[in-house]
N, C-alpha and C. Protein backbone atom coordinates (compact mmCIF):
# COMPACT_ATOMS: atom_id res chain seq x y z
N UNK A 1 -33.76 65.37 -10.53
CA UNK A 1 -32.87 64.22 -10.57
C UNK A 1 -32.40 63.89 -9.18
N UNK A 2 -32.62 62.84 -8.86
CA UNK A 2 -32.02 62.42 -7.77
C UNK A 2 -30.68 61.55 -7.70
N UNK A 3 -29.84 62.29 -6.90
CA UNK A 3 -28.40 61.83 -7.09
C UNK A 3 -27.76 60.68 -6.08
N UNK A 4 -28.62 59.85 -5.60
CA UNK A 4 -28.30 58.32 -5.30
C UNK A 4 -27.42 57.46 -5.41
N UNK A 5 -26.22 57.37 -4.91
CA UNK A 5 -25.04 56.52 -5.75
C UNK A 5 -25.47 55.17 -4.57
N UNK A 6 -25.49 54.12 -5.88
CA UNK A 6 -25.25 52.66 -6.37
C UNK A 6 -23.75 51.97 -5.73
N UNK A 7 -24.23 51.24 -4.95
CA UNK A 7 -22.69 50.32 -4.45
C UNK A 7 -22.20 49.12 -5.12
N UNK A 8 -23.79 48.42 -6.09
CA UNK A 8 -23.58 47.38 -6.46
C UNK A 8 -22.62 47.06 -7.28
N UNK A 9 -22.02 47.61 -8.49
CA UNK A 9 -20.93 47.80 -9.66
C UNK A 9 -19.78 47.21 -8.32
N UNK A 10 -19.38 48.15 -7.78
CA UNK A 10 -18.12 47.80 -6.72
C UNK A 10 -18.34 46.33 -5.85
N UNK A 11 -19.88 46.27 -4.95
CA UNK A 11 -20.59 44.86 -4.25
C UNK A 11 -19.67 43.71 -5.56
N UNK A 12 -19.72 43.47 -7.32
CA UNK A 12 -19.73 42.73 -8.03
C UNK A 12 -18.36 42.97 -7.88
N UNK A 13 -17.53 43.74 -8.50
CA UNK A 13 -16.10 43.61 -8.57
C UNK A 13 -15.52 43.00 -7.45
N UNK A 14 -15.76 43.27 -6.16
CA UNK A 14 -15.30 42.87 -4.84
C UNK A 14 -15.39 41.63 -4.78
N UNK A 15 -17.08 41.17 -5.02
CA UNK A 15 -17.00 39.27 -5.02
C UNK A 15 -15.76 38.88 -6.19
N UNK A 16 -15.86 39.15 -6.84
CA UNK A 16 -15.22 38.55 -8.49
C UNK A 16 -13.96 38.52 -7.84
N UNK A 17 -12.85 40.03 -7.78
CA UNK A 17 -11.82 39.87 -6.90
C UNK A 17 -11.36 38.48 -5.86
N UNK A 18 -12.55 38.94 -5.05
CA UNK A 18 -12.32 37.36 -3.57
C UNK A 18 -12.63 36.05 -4.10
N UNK A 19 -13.71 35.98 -5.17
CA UNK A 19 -13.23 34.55 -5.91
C UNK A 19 -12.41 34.00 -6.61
N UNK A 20 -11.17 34.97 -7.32
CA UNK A 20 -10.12 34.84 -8.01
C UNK A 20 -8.72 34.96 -6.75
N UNK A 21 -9.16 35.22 -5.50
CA UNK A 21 -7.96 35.12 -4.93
C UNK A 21 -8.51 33.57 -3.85
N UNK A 22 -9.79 32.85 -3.71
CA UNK A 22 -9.56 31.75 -3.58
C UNK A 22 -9.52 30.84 -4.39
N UNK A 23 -9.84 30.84 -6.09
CA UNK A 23 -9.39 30.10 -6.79
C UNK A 23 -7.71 30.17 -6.65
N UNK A 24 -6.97 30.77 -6.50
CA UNK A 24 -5.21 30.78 -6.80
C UNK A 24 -4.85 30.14 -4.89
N UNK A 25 -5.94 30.22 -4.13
CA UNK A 25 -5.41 30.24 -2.69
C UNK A 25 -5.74 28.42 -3.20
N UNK A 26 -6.94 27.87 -3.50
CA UNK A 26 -7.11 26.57 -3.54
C UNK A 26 -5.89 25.95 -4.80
N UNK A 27 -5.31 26.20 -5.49
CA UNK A 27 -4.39 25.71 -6.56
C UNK A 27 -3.33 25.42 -5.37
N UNK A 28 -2.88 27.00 -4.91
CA UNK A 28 -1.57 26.81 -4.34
C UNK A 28 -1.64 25.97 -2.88
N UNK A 29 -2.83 25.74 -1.82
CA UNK A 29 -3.06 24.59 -0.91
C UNK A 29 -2.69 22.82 -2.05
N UNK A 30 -3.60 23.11 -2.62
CA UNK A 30 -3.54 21.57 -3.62
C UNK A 30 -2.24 21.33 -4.37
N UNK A 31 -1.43 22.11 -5.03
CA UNK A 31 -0.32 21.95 -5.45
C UNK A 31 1.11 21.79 -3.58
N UNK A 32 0.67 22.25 -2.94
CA UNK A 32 2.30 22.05 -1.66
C UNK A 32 1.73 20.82 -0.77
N UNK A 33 0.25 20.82 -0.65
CA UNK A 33 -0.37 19.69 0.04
C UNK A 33 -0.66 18.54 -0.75
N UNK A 34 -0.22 18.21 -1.60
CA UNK A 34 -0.50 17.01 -2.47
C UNK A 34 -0.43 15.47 -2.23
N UNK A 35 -1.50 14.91 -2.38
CA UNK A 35 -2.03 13.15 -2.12
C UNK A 35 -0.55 12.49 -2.22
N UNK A 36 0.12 11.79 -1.11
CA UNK A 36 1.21 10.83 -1.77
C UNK A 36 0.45 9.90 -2.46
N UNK A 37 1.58 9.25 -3.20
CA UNK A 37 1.43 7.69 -3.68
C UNK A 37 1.12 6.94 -2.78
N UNK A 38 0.38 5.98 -2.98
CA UNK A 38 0.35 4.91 -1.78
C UNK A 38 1.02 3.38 -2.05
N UNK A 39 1.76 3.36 -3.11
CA UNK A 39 2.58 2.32 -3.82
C UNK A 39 1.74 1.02 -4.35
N UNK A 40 0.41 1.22 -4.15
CA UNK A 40 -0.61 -0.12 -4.87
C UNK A 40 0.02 -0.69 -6.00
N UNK A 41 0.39 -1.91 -5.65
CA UNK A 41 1.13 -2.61 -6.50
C UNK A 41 1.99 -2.68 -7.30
N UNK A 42 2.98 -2.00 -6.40
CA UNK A 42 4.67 -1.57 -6.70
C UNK A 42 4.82 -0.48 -7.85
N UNK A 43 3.52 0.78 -8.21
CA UNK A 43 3.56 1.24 -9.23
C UNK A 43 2.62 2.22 -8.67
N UNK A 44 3.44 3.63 -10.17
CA UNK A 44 2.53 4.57 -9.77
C UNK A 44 0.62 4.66 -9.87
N UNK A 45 0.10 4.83 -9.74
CA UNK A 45 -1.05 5.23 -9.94
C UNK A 45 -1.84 5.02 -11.34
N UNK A 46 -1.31 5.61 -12.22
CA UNK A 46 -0.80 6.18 -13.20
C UNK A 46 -1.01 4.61 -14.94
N UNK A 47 0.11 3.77 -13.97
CA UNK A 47 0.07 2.59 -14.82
C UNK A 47 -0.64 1.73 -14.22
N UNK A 48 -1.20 1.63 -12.89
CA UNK A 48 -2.35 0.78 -12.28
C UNK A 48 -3.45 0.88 -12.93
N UNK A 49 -3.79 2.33 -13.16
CA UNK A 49 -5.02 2.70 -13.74
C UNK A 49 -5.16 1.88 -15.02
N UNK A 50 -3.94 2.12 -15.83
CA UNK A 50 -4.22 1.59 -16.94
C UNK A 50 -4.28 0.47 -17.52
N UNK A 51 -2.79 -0.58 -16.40
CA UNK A 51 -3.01 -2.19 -16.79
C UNK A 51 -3.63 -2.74 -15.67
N UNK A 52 -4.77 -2.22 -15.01
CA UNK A 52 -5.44 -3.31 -14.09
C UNK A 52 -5.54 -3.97 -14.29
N UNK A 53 -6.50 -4.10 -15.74
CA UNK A 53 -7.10 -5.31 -16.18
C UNK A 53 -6.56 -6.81 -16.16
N UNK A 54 -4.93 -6.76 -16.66
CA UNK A 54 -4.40 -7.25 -16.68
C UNK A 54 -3.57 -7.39 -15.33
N UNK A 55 -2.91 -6.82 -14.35
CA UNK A 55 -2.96 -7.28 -13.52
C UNK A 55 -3.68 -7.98 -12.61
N UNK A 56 -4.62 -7.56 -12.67
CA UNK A 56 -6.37 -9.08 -11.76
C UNK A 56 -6.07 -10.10 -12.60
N UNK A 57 -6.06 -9.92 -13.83
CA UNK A 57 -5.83 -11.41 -14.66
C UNK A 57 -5.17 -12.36 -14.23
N UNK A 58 -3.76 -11.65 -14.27
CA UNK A 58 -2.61 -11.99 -13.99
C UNK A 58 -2.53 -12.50 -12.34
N UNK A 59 -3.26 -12.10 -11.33
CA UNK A 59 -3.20 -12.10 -10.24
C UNK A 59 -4.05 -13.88 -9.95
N UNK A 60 -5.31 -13.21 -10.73
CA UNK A 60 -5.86 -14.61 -10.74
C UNK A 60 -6.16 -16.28 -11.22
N UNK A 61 -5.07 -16.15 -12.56
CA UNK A 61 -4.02 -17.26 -12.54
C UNK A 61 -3.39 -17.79 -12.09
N UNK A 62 -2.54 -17.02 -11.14
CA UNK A 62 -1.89 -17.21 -10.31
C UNK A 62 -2.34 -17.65 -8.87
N UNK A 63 -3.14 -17.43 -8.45
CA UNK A 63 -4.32 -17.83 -7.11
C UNK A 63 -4.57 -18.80 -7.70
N UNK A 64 -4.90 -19.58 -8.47
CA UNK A 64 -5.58 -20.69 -9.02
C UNK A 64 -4.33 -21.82 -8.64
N UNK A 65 -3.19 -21.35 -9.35
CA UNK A 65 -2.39 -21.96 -9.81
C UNK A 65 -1.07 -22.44 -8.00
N UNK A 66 -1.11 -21.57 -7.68
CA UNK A 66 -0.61 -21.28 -6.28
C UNK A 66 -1.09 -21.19 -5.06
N UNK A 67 -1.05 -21.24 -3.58
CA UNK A 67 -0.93 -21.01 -2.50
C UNK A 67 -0.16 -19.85 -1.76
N UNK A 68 -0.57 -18.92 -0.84
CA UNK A 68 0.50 -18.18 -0.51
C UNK A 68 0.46 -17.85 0.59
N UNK A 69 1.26 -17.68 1.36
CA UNK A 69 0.70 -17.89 3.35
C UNK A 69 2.08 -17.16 4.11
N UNK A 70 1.73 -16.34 4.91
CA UNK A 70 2.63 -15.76 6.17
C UNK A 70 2.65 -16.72 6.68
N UNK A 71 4.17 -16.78 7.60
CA UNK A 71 4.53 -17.88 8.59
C UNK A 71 4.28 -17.12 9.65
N UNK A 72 3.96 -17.21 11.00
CA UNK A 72 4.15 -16.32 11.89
C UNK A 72 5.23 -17.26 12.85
N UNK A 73 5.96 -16.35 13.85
CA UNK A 73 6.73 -16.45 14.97
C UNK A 73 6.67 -18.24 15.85
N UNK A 74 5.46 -18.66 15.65
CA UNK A 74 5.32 -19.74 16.06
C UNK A 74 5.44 -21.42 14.50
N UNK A 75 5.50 -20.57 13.44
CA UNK A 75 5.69 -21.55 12.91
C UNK A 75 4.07 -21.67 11.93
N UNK A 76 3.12 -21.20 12.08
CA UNK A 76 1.43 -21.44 11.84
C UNK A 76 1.75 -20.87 11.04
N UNK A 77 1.33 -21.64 9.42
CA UNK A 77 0.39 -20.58 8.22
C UNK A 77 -0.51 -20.46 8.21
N UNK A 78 -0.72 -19.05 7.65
CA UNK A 78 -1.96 -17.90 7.49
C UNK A 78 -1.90 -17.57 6.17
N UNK A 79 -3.22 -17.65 4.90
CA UNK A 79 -3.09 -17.18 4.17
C UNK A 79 -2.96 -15.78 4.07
N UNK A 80 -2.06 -14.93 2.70
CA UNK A 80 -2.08 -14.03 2.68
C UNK A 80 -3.52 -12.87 1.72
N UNK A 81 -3.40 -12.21 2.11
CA UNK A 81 -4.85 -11.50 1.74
C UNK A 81 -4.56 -10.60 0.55
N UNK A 82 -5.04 -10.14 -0.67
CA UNK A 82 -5.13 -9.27 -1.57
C UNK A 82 -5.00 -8.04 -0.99
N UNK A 83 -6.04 -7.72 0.01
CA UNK A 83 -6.27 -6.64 0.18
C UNK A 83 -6.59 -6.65 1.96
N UNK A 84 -5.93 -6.19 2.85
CA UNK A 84 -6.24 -5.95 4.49
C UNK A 84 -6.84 -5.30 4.61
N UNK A 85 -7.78 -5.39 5.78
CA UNK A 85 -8.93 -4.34 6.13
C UNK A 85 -8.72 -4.75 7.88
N UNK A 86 -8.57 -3.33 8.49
CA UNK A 86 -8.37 -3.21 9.50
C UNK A 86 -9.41 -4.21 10.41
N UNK A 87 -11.00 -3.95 10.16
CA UNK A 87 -11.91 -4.70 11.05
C UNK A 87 -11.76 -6.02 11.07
N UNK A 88 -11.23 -6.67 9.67
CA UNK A 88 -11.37 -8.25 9.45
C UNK A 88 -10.38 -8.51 9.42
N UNK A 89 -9.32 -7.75 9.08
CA UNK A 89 -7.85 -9.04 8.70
C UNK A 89 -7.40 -9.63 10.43
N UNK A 90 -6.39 -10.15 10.49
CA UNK A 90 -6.51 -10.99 11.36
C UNK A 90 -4.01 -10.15 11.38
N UNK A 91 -4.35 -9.48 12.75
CA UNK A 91 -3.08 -8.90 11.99
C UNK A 91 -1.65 -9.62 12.98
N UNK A 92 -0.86 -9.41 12.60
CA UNK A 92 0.74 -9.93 13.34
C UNK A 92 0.96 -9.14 14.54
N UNK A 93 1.00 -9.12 15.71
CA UNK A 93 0.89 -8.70 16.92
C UNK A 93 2.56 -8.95 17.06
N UNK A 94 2.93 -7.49 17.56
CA UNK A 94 4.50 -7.67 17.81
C UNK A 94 4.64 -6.58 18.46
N UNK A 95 5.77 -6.46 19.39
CA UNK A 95 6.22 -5.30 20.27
C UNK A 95 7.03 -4.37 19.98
N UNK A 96 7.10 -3.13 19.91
CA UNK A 96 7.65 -1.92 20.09
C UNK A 96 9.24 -2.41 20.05
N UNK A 97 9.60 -3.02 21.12
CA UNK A 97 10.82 -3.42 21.24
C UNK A 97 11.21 -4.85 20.07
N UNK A 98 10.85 -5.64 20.04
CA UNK A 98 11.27 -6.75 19.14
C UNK A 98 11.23 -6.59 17.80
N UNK A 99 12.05 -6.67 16.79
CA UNK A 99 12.24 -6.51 15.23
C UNK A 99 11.50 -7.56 14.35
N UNK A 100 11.27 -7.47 13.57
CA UNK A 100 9.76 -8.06 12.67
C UNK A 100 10.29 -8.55 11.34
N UNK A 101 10.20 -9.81 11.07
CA UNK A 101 10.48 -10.84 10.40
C UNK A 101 9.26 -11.53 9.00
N UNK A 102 9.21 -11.10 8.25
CA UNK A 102 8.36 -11.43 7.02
C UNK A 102 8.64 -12.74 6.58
N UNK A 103 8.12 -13.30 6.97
CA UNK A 103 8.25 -14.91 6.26
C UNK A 103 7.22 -15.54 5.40
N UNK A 104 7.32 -15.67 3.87
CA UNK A 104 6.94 -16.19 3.15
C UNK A 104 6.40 -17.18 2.47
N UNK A 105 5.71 -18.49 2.08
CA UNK A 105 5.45 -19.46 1.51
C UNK A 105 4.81 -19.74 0.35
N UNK A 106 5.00 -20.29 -0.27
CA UNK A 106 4.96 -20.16 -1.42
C UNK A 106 4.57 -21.80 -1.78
N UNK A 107 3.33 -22.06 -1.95
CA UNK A 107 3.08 -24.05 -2.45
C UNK A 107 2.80 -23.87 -3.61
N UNK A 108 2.73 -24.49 -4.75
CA UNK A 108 1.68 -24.99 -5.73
C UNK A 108 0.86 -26.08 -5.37
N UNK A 109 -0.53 -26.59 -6.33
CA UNK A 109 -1.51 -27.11 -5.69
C UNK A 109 -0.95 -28.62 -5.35
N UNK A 110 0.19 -28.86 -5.58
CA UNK A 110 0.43 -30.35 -5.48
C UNK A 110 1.59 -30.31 -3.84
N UNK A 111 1.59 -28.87 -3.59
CA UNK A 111 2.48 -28.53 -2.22
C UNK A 111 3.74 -28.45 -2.38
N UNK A 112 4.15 -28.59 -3.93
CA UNK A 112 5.51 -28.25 -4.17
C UNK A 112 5.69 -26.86 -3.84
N UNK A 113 7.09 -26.21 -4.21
CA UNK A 113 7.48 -24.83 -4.35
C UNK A 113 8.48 -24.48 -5.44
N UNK A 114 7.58 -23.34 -5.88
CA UNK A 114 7.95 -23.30 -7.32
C UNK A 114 9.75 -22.64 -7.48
N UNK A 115 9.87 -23.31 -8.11
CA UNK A 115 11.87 -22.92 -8.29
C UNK A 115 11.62 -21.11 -9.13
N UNK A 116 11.08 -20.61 -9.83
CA UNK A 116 11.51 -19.53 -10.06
C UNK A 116 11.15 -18.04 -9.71
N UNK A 117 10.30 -18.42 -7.79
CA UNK A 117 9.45 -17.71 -7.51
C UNK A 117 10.61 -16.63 -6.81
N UNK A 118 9.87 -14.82 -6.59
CA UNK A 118 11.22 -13.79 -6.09
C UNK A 118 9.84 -13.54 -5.52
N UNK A 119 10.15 -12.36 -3.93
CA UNK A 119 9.27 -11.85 -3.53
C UNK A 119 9.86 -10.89 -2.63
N UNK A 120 9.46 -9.60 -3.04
CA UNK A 120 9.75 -8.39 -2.91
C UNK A 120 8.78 -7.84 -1.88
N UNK A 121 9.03 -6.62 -0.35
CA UNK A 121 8.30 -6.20 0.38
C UNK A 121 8.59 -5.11 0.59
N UNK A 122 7.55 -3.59 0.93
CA UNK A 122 7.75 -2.99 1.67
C UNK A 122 6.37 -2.95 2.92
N UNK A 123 6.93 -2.29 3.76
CA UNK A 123 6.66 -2.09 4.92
C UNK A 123 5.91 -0.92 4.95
N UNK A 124 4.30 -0.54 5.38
CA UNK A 124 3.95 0.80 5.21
C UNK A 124 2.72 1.36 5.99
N UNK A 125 2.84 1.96 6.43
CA UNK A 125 1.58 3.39 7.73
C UNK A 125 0.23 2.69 6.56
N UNK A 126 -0.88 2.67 6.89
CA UNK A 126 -1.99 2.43 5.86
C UNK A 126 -2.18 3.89 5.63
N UNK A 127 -1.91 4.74 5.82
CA UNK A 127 -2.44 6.40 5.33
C UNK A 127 -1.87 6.87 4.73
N UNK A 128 -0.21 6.81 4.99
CA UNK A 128 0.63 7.40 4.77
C UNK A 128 1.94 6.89 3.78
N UNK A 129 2.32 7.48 3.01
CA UNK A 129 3.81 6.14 2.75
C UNK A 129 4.97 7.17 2.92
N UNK A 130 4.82 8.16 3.73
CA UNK A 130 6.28 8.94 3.98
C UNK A 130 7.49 8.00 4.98
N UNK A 131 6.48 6.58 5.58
CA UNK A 131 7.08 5.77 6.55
C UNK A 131 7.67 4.70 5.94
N UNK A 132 7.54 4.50 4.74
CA UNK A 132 7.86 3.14 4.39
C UNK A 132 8.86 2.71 4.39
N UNK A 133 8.97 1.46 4.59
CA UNK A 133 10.28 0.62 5.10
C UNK A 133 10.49 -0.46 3.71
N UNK A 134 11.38 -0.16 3.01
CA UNK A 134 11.57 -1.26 1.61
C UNK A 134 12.63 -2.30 2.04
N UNK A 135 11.90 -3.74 2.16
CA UNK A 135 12.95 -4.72 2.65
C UNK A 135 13.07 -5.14 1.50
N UNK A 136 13.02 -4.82 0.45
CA UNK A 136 13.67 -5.37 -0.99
C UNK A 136 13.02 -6.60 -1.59
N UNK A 137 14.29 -7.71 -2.15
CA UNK A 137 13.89 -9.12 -2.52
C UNK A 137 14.18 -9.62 -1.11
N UNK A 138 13.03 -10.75 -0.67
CA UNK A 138 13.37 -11.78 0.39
C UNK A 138 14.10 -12.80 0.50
N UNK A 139 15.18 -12.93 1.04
CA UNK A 139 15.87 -13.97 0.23
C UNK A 139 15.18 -15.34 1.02
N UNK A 140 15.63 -16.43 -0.03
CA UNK A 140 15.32 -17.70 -0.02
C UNK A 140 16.04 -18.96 1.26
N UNK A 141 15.27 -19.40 2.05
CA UNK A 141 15.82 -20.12 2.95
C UNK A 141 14.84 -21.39 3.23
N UNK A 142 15.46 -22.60 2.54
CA UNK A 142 14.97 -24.04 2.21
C UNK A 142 13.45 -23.00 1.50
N UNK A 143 12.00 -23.34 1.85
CA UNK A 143 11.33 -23.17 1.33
C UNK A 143 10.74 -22.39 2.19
N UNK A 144 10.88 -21.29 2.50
CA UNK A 144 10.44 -19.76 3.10
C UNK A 144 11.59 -18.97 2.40
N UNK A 145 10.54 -17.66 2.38
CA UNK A 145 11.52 -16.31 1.99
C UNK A 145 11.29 -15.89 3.41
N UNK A 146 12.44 -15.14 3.30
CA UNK A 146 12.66 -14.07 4.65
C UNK A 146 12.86 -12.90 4.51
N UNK A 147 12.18 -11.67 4.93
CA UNK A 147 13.11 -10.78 4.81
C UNK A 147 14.27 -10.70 5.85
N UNK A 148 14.98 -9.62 6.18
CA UNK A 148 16.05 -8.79 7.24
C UNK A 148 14.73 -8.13 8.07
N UNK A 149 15.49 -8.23 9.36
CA UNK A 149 14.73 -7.51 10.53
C UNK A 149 14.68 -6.21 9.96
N UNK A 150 13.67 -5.86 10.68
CA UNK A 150 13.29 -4.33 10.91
C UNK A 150 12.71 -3.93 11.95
N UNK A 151 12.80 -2.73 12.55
CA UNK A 151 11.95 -2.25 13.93
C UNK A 151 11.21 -1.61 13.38
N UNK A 152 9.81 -1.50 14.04
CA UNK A 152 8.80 -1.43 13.78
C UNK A 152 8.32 0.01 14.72
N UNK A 153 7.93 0.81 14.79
CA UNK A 153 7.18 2.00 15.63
C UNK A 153 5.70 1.74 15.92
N UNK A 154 5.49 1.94 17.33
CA UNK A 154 4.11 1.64 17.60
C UNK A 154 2.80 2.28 16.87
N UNK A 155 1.56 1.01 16.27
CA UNK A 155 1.04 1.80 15.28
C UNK A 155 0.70 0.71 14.80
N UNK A 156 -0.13 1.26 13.84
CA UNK A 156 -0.99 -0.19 12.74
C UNK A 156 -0.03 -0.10 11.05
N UNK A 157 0.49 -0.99 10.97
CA UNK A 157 0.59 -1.20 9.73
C UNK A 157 0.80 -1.81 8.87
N UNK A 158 1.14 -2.19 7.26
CA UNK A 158 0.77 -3.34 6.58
C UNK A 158 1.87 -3.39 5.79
N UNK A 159 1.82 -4.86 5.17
CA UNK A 159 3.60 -5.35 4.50
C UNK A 159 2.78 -5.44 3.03
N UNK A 160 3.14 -5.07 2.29
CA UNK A 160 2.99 -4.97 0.77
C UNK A 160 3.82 -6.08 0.22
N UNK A 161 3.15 -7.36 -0.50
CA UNK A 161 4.16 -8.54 -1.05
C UNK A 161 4.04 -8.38 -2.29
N UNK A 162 5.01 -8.29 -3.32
CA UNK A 162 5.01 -8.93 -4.16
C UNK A 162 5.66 -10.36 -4.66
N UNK A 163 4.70 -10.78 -5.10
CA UNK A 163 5.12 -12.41 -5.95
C UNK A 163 5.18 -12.74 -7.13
N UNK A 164 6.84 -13.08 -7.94
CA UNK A 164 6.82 -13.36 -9.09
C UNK A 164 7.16 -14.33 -9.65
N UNK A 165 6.49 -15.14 -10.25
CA UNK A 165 6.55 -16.31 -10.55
C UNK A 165 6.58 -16.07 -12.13
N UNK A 166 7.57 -16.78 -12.69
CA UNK A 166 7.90 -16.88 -14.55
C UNK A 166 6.94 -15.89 -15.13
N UNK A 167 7.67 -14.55 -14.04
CA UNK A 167 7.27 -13.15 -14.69
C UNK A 167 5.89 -12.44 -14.75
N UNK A 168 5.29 -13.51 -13.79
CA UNK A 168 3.78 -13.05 -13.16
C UNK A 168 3.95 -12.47 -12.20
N UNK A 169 2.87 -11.52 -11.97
CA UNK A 169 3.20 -10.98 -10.60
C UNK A 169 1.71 -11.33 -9.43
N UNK A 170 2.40 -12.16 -8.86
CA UNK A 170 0.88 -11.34 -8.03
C UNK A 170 0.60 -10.54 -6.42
N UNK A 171 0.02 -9.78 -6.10
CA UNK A 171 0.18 -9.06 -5.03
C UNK A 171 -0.83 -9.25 -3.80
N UNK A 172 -0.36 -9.06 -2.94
CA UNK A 172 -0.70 -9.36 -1.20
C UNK A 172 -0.22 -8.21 -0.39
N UNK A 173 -1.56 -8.14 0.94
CA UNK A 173 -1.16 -7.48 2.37
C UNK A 173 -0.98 -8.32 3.71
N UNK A 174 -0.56 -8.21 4.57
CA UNK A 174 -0.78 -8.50 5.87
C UNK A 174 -0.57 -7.48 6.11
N UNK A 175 -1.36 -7.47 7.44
CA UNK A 175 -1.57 -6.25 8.88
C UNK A 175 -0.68 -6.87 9.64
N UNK A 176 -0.24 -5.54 10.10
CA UNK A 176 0.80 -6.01 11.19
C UNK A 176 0.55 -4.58 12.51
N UNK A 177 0.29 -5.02 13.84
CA UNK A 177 -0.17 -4.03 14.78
C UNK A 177 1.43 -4.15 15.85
N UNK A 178 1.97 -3.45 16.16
CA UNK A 178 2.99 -3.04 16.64
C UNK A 178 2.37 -2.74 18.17
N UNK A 179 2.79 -3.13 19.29
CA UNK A 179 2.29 -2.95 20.55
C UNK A 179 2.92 -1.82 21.21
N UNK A 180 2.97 -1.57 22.27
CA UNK A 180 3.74 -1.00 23.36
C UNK A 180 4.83 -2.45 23.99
């Protein structure tokens, strides 16, 4: 008889062991490091998922039915965009030092402005939303909303609109690039 001892029994327990202590190492990274919200359309995740459908609906009634345009600093409207994309949007250029002004418009197709429209903003990092800046409802001035100043930190980032019109909502970005 030859008395040969076998490592493999222990080789198996050892892997099994080290894969049960990076399964609990990957839980506990994924549970303290966890994805923020990114606030897509003033809501968690959660109920986006579920009433999209109806929000695009809703969104695109409303595009039909409406106009909706940033004022910038000089007075020029710019339509506002669904969705910003760094390469193409076309973004609000402002300085480090000067405070940043959201101005609103709001036509229907005949260039009126609708009496029961509210429009709500925050301010937000595109990666991140630990930065976000909530300027609330905009209030109403002749036919622009405004928000309240805010300072801005140098950096790329985008204004989240909402627009509600007789309980529709529909939603918009602008880019906004913050200088030195």
């Amino acid at each position: 008889m030859d008395n040969k001892k076998t490592f493999w029994p222990i080789g198996i327990a050892l892997f099994l062991i080290i894969m049960v202590c990076m399964i609990i190492l990957t839980v506990y990274i994924s549970i303290k490091y966890s994805p923020e919200d990114d606030n897509a359309y003033f809501s968690t995740r959660q109920i986006v998922d579920k009433d999209i459908n109806d929000i695009l609906l809703t969104q695109n009634q409303l595009e039909k039915e409406y106009k909706f345009y940033y004022i910038d600093s000089v007075g020029t409207s710019h339509e506002l965009e669904r969705k910003v994309n760094k390469k193409t949007s076309i973004p609000i250029d402002i300085n480090t030092n000067e405070p940043f002004i959201l101005n609103v418009k709001i036509t229907d197709n005949n260039g009126k402005n609708p009496d029961s429209a509210k429009v709500e903003s925050i301010i937000t990092r595109f990666a991140v939303s630990k930065f976000d800046k909530n300027l609330g409802e905009l209030l109403k001035s002749g036919d622009i909303f405004k928000s309240n100043e805010v300072m801005l930190e140098k950096g790329e980032w985008k204004a989240m609109i909402k627009i509600t019109i007789d309980n529709k909502n529909a939603f918009f970005e602008q880019y906004i690039k913050v200088k030195e």
